[in-house]
N, C-alpha and C. Protein backbone atom coordinates (compact mmCIF):
# COMPACT_ATOMS: atom_id res chain seq x y z
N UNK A 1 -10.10 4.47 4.70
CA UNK A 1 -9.33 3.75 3.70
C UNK A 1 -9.26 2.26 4.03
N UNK A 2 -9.80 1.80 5.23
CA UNK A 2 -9.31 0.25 5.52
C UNK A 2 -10.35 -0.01 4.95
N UNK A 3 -9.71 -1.51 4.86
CA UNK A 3 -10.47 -2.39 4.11
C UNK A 3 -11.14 -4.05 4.65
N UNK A 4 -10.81 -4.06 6.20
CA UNK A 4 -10.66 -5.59 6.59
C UNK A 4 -11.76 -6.16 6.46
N UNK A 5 -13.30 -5.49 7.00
CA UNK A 5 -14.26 -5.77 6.41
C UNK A 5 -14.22 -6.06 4.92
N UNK A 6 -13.79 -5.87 3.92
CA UNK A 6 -13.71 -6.22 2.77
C UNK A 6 -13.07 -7.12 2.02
N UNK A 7 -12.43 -7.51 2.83
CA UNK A 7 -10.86 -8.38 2.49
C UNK A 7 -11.81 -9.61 1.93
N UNK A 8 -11.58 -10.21 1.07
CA UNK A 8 -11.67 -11.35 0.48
C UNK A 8 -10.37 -12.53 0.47
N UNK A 9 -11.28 -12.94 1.57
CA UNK A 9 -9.76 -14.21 2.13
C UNK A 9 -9.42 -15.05 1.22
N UNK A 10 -10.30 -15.70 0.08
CA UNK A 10 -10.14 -16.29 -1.02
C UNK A 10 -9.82 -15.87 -2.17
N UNK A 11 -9.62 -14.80 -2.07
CA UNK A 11 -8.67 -14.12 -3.02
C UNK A 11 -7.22 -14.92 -3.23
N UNK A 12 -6.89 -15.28 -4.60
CA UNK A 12 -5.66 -15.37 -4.71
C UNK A 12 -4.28 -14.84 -4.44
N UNK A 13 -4.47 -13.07 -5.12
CA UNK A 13 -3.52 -12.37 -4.67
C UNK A 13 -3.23 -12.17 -3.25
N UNK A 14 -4.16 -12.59 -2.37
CA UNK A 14 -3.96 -12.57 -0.70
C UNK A 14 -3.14 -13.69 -0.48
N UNK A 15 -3.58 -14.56 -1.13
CA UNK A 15 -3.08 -16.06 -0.50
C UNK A 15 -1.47 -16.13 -0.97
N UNK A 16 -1.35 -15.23 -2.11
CA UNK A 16 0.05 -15.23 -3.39
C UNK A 16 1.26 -14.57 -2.13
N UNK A 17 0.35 -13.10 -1.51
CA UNK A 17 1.10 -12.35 -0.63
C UNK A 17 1.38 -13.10 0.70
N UNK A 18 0.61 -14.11 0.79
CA UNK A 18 1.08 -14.61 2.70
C UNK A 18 2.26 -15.43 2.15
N UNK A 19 2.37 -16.19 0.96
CA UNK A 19 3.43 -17.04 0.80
C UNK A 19 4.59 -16.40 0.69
N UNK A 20 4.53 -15.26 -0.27
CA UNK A 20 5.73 -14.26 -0.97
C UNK A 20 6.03 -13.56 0.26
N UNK A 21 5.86 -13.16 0.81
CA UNK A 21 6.18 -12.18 2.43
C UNK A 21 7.36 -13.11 3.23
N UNK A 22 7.20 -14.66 2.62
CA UNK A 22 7.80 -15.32 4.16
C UNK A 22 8.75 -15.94 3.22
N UNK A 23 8.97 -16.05 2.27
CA UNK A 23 9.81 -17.10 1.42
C UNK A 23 10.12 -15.90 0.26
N UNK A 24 11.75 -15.82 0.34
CA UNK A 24 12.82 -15.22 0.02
C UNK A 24 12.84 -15.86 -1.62
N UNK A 25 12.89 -16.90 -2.35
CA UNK A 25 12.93 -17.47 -3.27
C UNK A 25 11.19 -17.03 -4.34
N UNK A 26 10.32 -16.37 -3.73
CA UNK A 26 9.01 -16.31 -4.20
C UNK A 26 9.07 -15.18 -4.43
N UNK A 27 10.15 -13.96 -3.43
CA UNK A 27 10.24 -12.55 -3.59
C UNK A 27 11.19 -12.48 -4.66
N UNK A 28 12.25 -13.15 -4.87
CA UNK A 28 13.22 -12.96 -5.66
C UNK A 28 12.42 -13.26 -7.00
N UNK A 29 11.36 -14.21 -7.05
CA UNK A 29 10.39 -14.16 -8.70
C UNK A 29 9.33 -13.52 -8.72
N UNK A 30 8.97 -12.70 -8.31
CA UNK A 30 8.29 -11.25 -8.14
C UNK A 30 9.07 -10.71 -8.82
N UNK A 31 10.26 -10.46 -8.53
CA UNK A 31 11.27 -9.36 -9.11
C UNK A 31 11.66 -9.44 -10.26
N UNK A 32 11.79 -11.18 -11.16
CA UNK A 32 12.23 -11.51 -12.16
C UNK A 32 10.80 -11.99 -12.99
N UNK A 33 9.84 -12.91 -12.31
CA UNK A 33 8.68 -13.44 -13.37
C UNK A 33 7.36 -13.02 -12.48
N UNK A 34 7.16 -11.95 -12.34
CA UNK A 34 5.80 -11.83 -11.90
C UNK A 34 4.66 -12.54 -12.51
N UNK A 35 4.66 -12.15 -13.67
CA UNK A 35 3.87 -12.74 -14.56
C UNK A 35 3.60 -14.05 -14.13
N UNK A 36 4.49 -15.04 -14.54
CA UNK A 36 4.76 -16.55 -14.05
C UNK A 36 4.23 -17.16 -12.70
N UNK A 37 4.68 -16.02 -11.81
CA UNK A 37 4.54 -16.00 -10.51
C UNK A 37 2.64 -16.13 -10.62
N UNK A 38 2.41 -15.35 -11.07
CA UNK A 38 0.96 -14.59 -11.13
C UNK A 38 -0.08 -15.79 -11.43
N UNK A 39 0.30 -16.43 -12.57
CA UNK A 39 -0.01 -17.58 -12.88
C UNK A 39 -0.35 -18.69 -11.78
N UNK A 40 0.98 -19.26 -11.74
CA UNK A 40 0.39 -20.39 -10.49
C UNK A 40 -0.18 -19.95 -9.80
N UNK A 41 -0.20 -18.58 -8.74
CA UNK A 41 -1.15 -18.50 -8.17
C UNK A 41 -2.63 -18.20 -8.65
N UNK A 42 -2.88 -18.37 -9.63
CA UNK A 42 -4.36 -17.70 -10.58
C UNK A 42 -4.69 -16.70 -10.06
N UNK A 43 -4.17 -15.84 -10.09
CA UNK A 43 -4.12 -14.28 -9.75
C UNK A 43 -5.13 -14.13 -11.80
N UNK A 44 -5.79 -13.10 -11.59
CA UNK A 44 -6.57 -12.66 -12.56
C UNK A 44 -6.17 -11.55 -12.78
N UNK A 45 -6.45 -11.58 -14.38
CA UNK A 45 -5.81 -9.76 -14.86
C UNK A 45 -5.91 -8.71 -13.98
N UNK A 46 -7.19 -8.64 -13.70
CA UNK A 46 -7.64 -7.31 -12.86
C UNK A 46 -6.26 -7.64 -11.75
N UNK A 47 -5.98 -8.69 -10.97
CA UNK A 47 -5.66 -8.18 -9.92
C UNK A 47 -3.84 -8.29 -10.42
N UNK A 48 -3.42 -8.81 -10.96
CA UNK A 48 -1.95 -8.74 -12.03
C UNK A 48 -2.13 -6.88 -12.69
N UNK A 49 -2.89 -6.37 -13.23
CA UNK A 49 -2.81 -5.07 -13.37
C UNK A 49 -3.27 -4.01 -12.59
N UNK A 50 -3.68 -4.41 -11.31
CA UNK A 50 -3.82 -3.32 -9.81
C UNK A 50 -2.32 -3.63 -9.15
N UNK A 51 -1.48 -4.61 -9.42
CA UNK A 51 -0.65 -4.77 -8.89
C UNK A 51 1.03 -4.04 -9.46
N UNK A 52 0.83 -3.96 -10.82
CA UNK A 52 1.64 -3.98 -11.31
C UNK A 52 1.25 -1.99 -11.65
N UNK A 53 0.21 -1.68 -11.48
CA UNK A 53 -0.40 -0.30 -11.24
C UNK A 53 0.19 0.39 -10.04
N UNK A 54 0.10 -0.77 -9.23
CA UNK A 54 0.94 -0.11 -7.78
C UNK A 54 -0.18 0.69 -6.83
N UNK A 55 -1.79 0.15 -7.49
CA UNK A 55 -3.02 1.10 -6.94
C UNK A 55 -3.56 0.58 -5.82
N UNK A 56 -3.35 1.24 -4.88
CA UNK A 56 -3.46 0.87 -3.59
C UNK A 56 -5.22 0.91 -3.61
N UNK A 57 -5.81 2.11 -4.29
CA UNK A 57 -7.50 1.60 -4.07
C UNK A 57 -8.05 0.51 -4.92
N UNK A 58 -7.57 0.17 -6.30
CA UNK A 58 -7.98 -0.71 -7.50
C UNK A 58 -7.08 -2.00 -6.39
N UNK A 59 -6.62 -2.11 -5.34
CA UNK A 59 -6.10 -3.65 -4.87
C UNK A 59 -7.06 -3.29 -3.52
N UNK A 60 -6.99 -2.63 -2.69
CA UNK A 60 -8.01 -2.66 -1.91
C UNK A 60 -9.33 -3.26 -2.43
N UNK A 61 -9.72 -2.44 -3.37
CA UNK A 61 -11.15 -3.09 -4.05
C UNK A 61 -11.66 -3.97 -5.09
N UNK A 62 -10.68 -4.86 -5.24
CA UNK A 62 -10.34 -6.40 -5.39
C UNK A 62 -10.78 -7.05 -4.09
N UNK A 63 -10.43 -6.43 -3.15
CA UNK A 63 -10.32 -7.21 -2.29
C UNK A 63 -9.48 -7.69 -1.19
N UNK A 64 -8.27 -6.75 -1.41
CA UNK A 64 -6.80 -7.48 -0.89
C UNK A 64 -6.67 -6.83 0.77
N UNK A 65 -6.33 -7.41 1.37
CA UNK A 65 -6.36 -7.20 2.93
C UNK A 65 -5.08 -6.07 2.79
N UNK A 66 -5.63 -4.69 3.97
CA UNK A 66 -5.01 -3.74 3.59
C UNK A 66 -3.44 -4.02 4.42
N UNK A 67 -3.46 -5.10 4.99
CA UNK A 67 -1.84 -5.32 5.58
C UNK A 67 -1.03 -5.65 4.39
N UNK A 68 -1.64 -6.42 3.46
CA UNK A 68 -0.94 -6.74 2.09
C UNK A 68 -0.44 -5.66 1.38
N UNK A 69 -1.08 -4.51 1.13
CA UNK A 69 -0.98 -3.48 0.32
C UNK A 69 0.22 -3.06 0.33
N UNK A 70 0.56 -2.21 1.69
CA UNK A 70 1.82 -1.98 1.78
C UNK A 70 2.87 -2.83 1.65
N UNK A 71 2.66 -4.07 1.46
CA UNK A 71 3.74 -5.44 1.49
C UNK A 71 4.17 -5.69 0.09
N UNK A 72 3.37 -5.20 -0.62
CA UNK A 72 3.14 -5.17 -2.16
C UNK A 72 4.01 -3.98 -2.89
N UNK A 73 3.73 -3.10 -2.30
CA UNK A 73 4.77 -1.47 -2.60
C UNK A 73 6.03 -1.50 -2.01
N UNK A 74 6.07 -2.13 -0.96
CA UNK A 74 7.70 -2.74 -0.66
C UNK A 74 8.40 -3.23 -1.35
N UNK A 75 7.69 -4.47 -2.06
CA UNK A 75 8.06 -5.49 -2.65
C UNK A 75 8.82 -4.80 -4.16
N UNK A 76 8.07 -3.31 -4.57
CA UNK A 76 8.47 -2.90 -5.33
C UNK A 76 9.69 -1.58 -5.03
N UNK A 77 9.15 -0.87 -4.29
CA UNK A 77 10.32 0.23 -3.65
C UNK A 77 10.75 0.06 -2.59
N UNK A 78 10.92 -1.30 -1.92
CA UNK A 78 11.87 -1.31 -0.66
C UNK A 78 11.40 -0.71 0.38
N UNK A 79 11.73 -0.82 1.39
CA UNK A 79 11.40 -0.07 2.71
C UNK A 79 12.53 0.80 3.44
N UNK A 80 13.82 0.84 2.78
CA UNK A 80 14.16 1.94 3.32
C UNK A 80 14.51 3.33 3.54
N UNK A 81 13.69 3.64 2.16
CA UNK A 81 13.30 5.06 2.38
C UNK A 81 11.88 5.60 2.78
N UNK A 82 10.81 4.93 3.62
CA UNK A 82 9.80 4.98 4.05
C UNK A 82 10.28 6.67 5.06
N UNK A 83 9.49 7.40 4.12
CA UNK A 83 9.18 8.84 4.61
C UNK A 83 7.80 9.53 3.94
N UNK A 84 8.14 10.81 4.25
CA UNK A 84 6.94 11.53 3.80
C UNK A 84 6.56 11.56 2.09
N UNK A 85 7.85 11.75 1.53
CA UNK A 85 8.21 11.76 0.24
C UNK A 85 8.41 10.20 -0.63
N UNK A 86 8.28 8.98 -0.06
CA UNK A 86 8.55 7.72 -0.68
C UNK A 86 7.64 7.97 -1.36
N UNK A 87 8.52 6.56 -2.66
CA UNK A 87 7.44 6.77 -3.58
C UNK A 87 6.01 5.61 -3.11
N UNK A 88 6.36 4.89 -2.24
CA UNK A 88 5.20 4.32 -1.94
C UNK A 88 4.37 5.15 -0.97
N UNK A 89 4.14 6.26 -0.53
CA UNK A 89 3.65 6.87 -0.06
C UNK A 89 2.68 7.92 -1.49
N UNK A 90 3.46 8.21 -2.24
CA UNK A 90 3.43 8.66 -3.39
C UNK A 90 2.37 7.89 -4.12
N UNK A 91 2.35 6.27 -4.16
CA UNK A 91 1.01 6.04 -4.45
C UNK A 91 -0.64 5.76 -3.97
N UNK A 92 0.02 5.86 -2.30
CA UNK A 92 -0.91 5.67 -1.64
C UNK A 92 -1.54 7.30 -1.75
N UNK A 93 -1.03 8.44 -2.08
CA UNK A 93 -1.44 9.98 -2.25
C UNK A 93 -2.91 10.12 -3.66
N UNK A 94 -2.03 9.21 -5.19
CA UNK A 94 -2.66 9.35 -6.25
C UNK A 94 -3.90 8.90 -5.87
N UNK A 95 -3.60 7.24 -4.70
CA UNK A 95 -4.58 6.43 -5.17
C UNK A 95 -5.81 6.89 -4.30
N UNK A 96 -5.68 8.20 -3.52
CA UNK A 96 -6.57 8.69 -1.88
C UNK A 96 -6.52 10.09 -2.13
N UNK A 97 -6.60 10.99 -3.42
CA UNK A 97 -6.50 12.29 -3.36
C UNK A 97 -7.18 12.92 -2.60
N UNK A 98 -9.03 12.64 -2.24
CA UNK A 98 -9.66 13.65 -1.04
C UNK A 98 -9.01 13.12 -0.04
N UNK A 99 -8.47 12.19 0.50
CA UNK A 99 -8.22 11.83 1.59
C UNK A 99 -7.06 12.40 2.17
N UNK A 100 -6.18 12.33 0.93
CA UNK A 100 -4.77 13.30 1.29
C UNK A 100 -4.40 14.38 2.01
N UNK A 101 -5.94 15.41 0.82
CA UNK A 101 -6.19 16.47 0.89
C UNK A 101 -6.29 17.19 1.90
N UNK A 102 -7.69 16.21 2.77
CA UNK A 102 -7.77 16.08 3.75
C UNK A 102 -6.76 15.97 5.39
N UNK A 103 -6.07 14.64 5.20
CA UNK A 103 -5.12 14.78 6.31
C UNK A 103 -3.94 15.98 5.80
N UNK A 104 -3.69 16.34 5.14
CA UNK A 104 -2.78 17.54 5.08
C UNK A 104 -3.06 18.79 5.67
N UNK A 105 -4.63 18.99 5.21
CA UNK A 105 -5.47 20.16 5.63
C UNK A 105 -4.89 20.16 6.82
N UNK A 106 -5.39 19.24 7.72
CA UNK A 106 -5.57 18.82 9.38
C UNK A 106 -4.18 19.20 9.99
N UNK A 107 -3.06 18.31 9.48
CA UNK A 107 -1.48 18.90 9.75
C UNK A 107 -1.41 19.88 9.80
N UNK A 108 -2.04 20.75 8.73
CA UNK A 108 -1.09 22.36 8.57
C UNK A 108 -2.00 23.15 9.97
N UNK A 109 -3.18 22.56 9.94
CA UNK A 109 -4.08 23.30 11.26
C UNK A 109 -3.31 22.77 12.39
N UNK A 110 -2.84 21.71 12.72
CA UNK A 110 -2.39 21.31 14.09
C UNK A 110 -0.73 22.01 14.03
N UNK A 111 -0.14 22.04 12.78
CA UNK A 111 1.08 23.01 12.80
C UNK A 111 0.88 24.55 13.44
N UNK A 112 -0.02 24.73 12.88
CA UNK A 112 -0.30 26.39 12.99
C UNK A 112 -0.63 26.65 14.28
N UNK A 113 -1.29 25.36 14.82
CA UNK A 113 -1.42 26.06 16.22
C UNK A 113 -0.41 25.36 17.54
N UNK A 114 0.41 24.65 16.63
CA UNK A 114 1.35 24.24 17.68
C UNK A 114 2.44 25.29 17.97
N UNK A 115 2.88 26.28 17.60
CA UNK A 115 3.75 27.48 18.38
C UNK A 115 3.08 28.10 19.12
N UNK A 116 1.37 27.88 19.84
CA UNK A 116 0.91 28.65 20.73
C UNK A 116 1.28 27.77 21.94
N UNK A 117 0.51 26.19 21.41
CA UNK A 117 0.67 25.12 22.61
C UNK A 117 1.84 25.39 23.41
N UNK A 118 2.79 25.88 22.59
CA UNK A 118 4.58 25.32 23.00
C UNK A 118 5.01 26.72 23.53
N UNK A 119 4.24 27.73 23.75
CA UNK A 119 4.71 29.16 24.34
C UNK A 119 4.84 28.86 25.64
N UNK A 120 5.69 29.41 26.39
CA UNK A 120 5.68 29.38 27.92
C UNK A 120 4.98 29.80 28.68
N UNK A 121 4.00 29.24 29.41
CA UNK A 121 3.07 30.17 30.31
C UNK A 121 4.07 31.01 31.95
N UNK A 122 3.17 32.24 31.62
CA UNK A 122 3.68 33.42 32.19
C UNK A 122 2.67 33.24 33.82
């Protein structure tokens, strides 16, 4: 799923996210004028509607450095319900279904065999 090889440093929406991450007044117009916001930075449709999609692969493959991604789903559901069930987890699931699929598979196998690991040797 990473993307750093891919990251397009000249990307706007990258450059939009290093500013908005550190300055409290840029997050607070995210919340009220994205749009606006979107603008000055010349953020382009595509990447104004991967964003506002909440699609973690359609912003990956723009281009957007995958530290941003999650900074982006914060920005929209907060960070303090970061669990199994968030909904930003929730889109990182839609936006990675074999992949999901996949690490779940793997869990339920390392579950299943973790009540042997954990038996007491005799």
């Amino acid at each position: 799923m990473g993307n750093v090889e891919r990251c397009d440093k000249t990307l706007p929406l990258n450059q939009m996210m290093f500013h908005v991450r550190r300055d409290a007044q840029l997050r607070a117009r995210w919340r009220t004028d994205f749009e606006g916001l979107a603008r000055e930075f010349g953020l382009s449709r595509a990447e104004i509607d991967a964003v506002l999609a909440k699609d973690p692969r359609r912003l990956m493959d723009l281009g957007v450095h995958q530290y941003y991604v999650p900074q982006i789903l914060r920005l929209f559901f907060g960070a303090a319900q970061n669990s199994n069930s968030s909904e930003a987890l929730e889109c990182y699931k839609r936006a990675f279904p074999e992949e999901t699929a996949r690490a779940l598979a793997l869990h339920a196998r390392l579950e299943a065999s973790a009540p042997a690991a954990r038996a007491p040797r005799r």
